[in-house]
PDB file of N, CA and C in Angstrom:
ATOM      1  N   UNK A   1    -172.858   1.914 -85.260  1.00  0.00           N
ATOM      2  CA  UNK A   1    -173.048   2.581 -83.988  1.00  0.00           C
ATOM      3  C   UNK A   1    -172.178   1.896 -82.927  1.00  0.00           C
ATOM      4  N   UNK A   2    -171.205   2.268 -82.307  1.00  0.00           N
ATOM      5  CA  UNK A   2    -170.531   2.091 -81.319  1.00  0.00           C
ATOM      6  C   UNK A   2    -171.440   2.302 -79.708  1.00  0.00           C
ATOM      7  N   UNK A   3    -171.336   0.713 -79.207  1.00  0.00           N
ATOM      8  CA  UNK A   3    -171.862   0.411 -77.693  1.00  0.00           C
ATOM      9  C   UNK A   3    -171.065   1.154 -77.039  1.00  0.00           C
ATOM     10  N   UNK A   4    -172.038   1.624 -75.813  1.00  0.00           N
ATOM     11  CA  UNK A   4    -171.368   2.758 -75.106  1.00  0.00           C
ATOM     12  C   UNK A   4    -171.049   1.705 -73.800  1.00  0.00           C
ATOM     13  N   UNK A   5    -170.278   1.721 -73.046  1.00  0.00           N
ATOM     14  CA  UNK A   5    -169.563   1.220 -71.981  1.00  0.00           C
ATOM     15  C   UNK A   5    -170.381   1.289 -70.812  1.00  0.00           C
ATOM     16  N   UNK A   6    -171.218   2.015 -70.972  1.00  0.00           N
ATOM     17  CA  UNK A   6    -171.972   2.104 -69.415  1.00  0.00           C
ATOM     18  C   UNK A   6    -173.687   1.302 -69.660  1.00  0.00           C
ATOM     19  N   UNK A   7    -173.485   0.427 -70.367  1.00  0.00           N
ATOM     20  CA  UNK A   7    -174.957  -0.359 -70.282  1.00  0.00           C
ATOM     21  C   UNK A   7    -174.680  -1.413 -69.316  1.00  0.00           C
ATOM     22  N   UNK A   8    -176.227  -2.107 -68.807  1.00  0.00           N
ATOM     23  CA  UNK A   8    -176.087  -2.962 -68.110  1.00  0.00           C
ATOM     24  C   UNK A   8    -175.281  -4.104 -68.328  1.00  0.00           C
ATOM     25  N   UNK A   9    -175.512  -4.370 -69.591  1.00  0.00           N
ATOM     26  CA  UNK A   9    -174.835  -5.540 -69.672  1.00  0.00           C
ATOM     27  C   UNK A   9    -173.158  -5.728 -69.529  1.00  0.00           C
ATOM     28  N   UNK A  10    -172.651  -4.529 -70.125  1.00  0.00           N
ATOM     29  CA  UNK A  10    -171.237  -4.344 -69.677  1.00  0.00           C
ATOM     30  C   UNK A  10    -170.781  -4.334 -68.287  1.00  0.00           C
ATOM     31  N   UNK A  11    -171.918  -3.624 -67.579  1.00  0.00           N
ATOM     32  CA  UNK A  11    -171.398  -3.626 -66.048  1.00  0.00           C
ATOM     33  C   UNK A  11    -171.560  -4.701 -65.493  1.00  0.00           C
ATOM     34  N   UNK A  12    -172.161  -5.599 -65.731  1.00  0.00           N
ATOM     35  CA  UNK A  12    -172.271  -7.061 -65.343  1.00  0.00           C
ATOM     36  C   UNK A  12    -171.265  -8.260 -65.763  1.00  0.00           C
ATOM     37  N   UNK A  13    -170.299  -7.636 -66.847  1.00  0.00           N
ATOM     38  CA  UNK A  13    -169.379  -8.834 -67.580  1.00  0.00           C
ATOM     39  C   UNK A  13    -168.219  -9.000 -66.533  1.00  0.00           C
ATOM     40  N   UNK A  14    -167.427  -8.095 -65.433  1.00  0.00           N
ATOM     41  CA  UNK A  14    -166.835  -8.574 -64.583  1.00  0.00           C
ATOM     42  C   UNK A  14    -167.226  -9.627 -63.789  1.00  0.00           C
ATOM     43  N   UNK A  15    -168.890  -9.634 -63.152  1.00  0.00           N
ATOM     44  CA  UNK A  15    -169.153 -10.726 -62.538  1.00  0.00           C
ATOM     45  C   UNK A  15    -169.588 -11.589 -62.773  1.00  0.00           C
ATOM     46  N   UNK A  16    -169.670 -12.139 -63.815  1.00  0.00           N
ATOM     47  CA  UNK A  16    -169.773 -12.882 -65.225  1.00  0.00           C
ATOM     48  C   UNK A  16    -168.579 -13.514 -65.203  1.00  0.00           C
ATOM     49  N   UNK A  17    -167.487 -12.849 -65.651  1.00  0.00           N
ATOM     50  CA  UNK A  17    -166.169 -13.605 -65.883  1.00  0.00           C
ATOM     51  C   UNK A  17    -165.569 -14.436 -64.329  1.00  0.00           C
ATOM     52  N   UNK A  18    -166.159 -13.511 -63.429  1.00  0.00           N
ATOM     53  CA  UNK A  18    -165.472 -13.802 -61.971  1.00  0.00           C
ATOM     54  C   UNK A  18    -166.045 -15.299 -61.523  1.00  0.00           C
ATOM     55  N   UNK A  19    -167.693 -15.218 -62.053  1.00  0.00           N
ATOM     56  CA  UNK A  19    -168.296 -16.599 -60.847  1.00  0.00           C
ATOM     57  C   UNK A  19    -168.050 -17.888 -62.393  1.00  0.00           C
ATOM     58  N   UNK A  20    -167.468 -17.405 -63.723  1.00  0.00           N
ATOM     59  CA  UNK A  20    -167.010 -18.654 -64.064  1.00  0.00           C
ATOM     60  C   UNK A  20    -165.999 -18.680 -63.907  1.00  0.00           C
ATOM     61  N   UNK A  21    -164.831 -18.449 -63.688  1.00  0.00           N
ATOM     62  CA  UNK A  21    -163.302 -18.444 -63.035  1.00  0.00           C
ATOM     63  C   UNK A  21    -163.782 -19.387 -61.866  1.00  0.00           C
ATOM     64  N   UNK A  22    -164.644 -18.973 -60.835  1.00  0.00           N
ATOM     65  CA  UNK A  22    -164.660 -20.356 -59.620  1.00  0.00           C
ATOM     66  C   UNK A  22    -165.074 -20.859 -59.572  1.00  0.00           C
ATOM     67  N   UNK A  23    -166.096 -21.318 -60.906  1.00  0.00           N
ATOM     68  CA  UNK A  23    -166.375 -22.942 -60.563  1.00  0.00           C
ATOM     69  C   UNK A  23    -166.274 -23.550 -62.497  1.00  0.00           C
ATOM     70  N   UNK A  24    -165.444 -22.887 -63.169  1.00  0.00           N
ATOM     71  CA  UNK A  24    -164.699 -23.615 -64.604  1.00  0.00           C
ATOM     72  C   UNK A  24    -164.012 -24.662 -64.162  1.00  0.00           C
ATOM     73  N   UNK A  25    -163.817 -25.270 -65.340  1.00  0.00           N
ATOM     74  CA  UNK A  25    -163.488 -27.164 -65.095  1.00  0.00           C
ATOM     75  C   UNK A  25    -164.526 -27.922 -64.711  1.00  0.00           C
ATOM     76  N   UNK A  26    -163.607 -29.434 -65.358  1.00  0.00           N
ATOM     77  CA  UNK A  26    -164.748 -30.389 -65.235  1.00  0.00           C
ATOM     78  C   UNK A  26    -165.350 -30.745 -63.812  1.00  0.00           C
ATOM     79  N   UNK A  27    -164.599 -30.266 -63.189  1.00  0.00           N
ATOM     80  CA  UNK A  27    -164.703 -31.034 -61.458  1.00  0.00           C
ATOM     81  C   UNK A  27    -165.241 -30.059 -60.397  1.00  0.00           C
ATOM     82  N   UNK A  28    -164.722 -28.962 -60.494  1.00  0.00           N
ATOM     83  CA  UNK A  28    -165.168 -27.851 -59.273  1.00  0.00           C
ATOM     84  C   UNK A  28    -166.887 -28.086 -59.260  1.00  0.00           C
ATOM     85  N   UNK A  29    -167.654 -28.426 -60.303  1.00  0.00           N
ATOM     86  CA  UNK A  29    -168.929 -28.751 -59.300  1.00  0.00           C
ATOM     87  C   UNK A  29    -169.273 -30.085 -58.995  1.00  0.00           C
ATOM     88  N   UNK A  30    -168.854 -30.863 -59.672  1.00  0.00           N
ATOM     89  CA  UNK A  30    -168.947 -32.055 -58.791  1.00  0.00           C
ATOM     90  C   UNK A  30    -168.620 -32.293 -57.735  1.00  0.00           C
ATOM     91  N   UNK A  31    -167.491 -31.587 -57.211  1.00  0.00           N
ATOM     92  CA  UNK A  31    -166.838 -31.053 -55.659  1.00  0.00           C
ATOM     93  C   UNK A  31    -167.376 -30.784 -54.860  1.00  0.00           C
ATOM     94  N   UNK A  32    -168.299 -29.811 -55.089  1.00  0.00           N
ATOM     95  CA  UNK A  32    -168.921 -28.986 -54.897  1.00  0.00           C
ATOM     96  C   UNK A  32    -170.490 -30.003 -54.643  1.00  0.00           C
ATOM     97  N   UNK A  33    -170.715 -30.535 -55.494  1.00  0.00           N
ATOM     98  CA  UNK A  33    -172.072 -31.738 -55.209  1.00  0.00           C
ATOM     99  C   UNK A  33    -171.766 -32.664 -54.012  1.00  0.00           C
ATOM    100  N   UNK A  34    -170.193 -33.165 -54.037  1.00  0.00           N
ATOM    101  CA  UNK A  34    -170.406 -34.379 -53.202  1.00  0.00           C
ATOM    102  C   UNK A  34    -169.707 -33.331 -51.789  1.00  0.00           C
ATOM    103  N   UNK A  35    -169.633 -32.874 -51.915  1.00  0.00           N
ATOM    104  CA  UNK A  35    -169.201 -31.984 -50.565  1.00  0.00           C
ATOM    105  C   UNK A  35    -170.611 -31.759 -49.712  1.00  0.00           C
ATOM    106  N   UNK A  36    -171.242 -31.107 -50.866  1.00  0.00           N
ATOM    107  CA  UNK A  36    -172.988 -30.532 -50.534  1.00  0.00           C
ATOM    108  C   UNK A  36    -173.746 -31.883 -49.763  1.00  0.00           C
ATOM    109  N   UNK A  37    -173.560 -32.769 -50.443  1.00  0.00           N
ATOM    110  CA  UNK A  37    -173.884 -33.812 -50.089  1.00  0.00           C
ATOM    111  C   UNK A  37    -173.523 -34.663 -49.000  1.00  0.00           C
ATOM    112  N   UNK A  38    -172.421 -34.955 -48.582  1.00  0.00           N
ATOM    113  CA  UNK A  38    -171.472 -36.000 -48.194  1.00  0.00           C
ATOM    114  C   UNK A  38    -171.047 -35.065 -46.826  1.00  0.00           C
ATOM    115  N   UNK A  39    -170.886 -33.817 -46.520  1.00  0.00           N
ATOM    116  CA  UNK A  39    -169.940 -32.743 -45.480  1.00  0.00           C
ATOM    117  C   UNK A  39    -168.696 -33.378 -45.635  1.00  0.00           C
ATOM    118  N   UNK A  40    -168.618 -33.379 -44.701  1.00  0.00           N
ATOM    119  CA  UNK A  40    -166.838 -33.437 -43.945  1.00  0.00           C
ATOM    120  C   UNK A  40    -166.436 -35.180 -45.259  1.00  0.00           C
ATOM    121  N   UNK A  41    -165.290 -34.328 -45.747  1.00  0.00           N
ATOM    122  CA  UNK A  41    -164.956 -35.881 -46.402  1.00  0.00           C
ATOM    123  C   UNK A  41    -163.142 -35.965 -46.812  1.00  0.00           C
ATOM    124  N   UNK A  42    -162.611 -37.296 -46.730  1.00  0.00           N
ATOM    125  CA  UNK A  42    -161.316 -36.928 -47.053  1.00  0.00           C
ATOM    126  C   UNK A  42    -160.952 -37.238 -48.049  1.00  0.00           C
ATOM    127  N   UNK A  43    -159.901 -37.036 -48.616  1.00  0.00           N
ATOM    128  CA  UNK A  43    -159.152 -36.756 -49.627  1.00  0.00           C
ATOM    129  C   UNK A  43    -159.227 -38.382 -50.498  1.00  0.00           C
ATOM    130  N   UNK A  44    -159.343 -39.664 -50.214  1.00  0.00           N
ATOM    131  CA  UNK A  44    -159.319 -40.594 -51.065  1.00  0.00           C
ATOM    132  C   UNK A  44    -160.737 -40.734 -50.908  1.00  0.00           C
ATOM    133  N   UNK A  45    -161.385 -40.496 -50.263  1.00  0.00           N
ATOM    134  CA  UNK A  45    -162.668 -40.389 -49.718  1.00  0.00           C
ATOM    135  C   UNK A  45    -163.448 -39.903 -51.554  1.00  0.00           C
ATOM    136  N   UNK A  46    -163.283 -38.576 -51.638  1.00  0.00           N
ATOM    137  CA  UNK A  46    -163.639 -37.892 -51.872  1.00  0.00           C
ATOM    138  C   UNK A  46    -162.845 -38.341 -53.859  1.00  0.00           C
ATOM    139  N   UNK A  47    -161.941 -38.885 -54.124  1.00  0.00           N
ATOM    140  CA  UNK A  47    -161.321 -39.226 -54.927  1.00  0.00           C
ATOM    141  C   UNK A  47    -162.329 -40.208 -55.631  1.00  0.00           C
ATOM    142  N   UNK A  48    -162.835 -41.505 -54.996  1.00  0.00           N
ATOM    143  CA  UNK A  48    -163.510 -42.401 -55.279  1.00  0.00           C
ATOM    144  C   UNK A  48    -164.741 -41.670 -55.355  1.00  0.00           C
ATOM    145  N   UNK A  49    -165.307 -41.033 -55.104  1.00  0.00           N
ATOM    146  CA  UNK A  49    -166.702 -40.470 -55.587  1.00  0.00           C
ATOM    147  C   UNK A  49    -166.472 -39.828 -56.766  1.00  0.00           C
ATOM    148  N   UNK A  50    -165.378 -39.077 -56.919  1.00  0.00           N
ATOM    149  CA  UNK A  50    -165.229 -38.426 -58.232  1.00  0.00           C
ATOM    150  C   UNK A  50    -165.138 -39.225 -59.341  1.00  0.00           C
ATOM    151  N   UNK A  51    -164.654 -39.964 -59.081  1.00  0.00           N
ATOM    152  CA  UNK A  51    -164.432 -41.336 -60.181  1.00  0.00           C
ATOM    153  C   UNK A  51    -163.336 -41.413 -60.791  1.00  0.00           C
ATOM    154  N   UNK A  52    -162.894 -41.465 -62.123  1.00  0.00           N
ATOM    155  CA  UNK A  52    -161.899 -41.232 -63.244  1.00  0.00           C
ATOM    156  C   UNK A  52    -161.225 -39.664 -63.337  1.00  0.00           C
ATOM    157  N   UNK A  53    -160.882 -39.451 -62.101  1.00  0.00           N
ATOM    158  CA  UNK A  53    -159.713 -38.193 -61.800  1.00  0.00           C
ATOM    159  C   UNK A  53    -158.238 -38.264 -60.772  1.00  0.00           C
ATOM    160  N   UNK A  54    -157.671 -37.953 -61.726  1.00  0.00           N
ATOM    161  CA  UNK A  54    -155.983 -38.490 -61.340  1.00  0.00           C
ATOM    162  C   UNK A  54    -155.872 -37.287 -60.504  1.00  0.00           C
ATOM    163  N   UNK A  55    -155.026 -38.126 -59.791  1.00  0.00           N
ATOM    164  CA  UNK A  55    -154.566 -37.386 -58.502  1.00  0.00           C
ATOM    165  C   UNK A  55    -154.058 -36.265 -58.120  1.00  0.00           C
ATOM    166  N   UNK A  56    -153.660 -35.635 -59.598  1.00  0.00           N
ATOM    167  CA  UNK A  56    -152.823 -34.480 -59.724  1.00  0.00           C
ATOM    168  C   UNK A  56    -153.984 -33.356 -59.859  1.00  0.00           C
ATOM    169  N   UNK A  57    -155.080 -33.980 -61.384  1.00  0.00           N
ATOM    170  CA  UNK A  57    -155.994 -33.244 -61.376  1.00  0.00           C
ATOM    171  C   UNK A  57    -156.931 -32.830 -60.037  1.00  0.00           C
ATOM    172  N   UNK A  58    -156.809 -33.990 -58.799  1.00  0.00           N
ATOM    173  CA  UNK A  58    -157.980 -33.549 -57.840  1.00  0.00           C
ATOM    174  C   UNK A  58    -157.581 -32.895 -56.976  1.00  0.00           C
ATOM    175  N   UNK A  59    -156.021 -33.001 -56.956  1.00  0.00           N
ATOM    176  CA  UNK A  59    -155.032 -32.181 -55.987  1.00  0.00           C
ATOM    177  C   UNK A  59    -155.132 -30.322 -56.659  1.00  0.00           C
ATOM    178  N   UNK A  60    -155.141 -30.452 -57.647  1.00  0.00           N
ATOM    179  CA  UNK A  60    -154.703 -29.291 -58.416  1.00  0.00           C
ATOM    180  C   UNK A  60    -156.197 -28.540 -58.228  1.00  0.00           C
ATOM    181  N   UNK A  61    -157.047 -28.948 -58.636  1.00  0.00           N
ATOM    182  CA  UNK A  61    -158.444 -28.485 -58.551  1.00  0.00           C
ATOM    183  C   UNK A  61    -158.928 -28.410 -56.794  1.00  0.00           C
ATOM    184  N   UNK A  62    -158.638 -28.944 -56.037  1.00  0.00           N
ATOM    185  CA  UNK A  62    -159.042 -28.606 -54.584  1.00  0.00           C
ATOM    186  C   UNK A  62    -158.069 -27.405 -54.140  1.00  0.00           C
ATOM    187  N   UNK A  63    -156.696 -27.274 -54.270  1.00  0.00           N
ATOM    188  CA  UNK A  63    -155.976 -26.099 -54.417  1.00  0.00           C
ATOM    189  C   UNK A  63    -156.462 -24.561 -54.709  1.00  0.00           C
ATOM    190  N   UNK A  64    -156.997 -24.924 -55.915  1.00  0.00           N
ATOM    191  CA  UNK A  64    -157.633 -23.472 -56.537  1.00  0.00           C
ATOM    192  C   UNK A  64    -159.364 -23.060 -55.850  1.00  0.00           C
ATOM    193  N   UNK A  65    -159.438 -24.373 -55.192  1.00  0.00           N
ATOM    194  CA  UNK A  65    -160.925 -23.998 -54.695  1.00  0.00           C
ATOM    195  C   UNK A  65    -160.585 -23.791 -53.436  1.00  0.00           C
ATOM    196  N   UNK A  66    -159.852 -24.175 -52.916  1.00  0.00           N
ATOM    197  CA  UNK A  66    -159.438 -23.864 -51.738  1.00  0.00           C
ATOM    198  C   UNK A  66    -158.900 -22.043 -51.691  1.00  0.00           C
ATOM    199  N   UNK A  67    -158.006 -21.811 -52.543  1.00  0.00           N
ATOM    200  CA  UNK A  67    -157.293 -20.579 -52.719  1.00  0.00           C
ATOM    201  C   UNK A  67    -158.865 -19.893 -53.373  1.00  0.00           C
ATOM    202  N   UNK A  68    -159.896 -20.284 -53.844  1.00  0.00           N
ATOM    203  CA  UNK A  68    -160.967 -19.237 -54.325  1.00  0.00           C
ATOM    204  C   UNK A  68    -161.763 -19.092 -53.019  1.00  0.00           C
ATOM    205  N   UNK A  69    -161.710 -19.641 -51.980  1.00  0.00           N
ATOM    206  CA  UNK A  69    -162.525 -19.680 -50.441  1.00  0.00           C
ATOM    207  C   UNK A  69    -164.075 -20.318 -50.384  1.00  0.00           C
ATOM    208  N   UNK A  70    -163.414 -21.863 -51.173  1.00  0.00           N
ATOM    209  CA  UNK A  70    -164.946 -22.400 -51.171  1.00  0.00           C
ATOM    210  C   UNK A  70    -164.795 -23.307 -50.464  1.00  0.00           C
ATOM    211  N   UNK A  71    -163.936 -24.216 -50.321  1.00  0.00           N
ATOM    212  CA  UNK A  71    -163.607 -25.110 -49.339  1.00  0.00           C
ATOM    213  C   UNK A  71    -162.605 -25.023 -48.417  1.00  0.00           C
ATOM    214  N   UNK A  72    -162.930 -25.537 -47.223  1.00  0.00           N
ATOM    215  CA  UNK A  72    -161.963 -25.607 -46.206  1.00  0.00           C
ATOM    216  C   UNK A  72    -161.294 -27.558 -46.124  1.00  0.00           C
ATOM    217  N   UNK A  73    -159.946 -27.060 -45.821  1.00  0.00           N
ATOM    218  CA  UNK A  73    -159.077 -27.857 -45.829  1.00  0.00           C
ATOM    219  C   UNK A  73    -158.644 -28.069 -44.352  1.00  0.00           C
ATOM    220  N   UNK A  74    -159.037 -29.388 -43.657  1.00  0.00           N
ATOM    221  CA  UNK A  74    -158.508 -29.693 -42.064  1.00  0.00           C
ATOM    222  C   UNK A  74    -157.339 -30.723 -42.470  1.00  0.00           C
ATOM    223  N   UNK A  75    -156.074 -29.918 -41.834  1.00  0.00           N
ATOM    224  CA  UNK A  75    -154.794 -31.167 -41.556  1.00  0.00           C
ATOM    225  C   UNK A  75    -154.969 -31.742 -40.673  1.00  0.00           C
ATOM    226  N   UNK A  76    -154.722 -33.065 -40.791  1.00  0.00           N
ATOM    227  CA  UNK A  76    -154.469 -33.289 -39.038  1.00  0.00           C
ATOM    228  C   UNK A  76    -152.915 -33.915 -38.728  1.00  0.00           C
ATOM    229  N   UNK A  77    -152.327 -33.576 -38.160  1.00  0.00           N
ATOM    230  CA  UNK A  77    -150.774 -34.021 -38.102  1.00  0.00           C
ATOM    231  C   UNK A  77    -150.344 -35.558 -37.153  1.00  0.00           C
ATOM    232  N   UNK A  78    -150.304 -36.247 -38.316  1.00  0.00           N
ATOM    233  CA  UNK A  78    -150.351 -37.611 -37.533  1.00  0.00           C
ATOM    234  C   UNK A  78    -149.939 -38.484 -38.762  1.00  0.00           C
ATOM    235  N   UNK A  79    -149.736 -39.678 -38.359  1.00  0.00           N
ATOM    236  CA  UNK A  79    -149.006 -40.895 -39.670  1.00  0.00           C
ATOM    237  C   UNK A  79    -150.141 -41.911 -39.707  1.00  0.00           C
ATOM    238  N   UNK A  80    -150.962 -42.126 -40.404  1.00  0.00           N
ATOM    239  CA  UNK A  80    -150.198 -41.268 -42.223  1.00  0.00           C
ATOM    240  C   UNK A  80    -150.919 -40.096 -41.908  1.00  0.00           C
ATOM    241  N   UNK A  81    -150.736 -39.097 -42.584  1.00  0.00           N
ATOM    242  CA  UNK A  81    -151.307 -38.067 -42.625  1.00  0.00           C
ATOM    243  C   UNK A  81    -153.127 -38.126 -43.069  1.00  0.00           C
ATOM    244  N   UNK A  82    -153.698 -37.366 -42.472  1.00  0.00           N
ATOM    245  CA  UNK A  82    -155.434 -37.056 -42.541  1.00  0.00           C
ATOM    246  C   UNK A  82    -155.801 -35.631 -42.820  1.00  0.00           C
ATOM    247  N   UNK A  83    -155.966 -35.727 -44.459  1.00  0.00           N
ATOM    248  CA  UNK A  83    -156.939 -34.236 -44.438  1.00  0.00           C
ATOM    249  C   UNK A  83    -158.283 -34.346 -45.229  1.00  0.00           C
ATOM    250  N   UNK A  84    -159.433 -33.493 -44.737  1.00  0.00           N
ATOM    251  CA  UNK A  84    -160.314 -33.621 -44.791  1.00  0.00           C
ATOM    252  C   UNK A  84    -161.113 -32.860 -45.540  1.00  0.00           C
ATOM    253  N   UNK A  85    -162.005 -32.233 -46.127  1.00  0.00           N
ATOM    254  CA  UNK A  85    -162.291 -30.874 -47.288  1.00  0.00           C
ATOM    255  C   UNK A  85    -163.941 -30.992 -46.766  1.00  0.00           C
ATOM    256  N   UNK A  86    -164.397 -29.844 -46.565  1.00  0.00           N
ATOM    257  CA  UNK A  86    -165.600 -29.289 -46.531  1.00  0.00           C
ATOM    258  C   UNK A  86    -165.725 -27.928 -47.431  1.00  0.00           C
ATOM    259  N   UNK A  87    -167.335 -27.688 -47.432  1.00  0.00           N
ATOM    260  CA  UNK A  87    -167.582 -26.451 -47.831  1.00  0.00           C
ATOM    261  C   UNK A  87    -167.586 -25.285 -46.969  1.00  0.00           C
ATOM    262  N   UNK A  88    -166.885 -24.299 -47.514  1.00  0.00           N
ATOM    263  CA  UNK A  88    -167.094 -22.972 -46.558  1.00  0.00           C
ATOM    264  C   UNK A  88    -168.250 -22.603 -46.841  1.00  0.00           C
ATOM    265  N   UNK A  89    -168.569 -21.392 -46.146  1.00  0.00           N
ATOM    266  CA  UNK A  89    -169.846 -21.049 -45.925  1.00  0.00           C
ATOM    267  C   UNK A  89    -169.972 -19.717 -47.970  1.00  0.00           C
ATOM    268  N   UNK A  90    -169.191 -19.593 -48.581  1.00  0.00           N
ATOM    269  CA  UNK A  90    -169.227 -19.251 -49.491  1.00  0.00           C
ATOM    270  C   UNK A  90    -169.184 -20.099 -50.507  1.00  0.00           C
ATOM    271  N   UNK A  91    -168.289 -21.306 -50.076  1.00  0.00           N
ATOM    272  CA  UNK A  91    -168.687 -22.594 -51.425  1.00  0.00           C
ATOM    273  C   UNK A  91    -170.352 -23.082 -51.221  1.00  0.00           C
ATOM    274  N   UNK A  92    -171.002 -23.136 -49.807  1.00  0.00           N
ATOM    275  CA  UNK A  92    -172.100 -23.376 -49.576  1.00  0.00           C
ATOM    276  C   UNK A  92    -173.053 -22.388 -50.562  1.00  0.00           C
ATOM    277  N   UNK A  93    -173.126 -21.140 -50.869  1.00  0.00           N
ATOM    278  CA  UNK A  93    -174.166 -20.790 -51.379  1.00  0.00           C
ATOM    279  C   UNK A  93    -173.615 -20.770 -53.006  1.00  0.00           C
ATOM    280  N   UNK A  94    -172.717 -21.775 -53.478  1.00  0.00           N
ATOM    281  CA  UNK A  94    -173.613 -22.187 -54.538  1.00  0.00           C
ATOM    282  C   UNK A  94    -174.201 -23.334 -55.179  1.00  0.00           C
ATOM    283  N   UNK A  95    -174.557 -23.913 -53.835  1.00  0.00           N
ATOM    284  CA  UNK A  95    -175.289 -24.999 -54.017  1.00  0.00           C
ATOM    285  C   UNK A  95    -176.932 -24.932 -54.316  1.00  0.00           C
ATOM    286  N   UNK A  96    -177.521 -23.702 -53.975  1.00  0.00           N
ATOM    287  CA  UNK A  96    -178.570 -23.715 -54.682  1.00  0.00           C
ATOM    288  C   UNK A  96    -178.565 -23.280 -56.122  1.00  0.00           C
ATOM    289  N   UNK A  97    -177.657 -22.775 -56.499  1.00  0.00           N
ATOM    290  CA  UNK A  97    -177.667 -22.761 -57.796  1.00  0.00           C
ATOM    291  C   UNK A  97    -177.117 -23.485 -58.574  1.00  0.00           C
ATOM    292  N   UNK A  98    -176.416 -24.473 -58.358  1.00  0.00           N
ATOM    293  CA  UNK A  98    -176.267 -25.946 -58.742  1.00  0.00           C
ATOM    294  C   UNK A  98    -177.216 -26.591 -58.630  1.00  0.00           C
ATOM    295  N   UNK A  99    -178.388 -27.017 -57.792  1.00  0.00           N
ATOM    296  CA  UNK A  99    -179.435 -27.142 -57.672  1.00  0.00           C
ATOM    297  C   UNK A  99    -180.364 -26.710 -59.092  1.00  0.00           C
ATOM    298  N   UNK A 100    -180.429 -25.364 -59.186  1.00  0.00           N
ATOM    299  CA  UNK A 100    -181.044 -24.744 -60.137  1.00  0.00           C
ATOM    300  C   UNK A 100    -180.680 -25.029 -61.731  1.00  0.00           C
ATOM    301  N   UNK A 101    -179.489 -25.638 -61.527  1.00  0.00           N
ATOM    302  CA  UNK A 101    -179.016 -25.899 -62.763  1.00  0.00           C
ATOM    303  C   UNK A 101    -179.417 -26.944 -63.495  1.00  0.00           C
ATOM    304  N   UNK A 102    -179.475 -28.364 -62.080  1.00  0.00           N
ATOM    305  CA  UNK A 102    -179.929 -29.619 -62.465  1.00  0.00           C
ATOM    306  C   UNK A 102    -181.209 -29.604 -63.006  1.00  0.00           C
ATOM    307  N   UNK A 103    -182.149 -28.436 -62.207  1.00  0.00           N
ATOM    308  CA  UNK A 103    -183.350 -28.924 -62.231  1.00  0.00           C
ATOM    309  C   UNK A 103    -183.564 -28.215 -63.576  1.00  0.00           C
ATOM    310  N   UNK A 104    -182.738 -27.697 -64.091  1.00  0.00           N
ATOM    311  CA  UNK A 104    -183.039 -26.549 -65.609  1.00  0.00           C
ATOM    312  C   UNK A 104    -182.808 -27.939 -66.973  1.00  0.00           C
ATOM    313  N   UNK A 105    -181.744 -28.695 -66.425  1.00  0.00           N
ATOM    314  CA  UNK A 105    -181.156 -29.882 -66.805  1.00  0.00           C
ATOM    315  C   UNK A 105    -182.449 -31.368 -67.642  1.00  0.00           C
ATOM    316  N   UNK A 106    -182.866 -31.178 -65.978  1.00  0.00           N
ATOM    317  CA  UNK A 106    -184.169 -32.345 -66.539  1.00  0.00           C
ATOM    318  C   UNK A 106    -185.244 -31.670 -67.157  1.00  0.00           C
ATOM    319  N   UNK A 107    -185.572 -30.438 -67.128  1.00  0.00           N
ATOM    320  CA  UNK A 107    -186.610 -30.070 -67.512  1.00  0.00           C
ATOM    321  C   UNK A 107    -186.408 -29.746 -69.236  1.00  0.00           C
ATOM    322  N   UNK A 108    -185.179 -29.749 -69.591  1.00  0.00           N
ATOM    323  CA  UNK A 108    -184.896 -29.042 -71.093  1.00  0.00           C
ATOM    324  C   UNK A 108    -183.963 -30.642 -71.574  1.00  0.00           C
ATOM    325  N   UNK A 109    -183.712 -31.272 -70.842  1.00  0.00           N
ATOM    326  CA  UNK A 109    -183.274 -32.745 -71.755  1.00  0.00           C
ATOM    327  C   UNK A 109    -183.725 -33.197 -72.438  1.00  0.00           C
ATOM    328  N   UNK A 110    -183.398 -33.397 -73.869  1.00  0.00           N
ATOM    329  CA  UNK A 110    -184.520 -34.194 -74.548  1.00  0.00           C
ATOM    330  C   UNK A 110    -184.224 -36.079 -74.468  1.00  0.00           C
ATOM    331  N   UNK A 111    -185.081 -36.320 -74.220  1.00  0.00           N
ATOM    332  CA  UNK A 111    -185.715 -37.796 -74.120  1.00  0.00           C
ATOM    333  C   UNK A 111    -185.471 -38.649 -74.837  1.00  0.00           C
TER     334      UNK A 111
END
């Protein structure tokens, strides 16, 4: 029997594929945690919390979150240069469901 195209579940696989596209990889939620956490933070700032991520990777990954409209990026034009990364108000709501995730986390860990 051939699935017909118009069930729920099909109509739901675009936004499915879409909200893991913006936050896939190892880092976009940890970003996303210490942002939630921390607000306004800068760029080495924000490096040292991440821990063991090269510079290219944290550059490359704030880029695409930036270009997905979850974080905002402040220049400030001065020597040395100062930029700073917060959450937009769309990276903000998915912090309760990061939230939801952890708490799904401790409750199903085994011991």
């Amino acid at each position: 029997m051939v699935k017909s195209k118009d069930t729920d579940s099909d109509s739901q696989e675009p936004f499915f594929g879409y909200t893991l596209s913006i936050i896939s990889g190892k880092w976009k939620l940890l970003v996303i945690y210490h942002l939630s956490k921390n607000g306004t933070v800068r760029y080495n700032e924000l490096q040292r919390m991440l821990g063991k991520i090269t510079y290219k990777t944290l550059s490359t990954t704030l880029k695409e979150m930036h270009s997905d409209g979850l974080i905002h990026r402040q220049e400030y034009p001065q020597i040395p240069p100062k930029v700073e990364y917060s959450l937009t108000e769309k990276g903000q709501t998915l912090w309760p469901i990061i939230q939801e995730m952890c708490q799904w986390g401790e409750h199903n860990q085994e011991k």
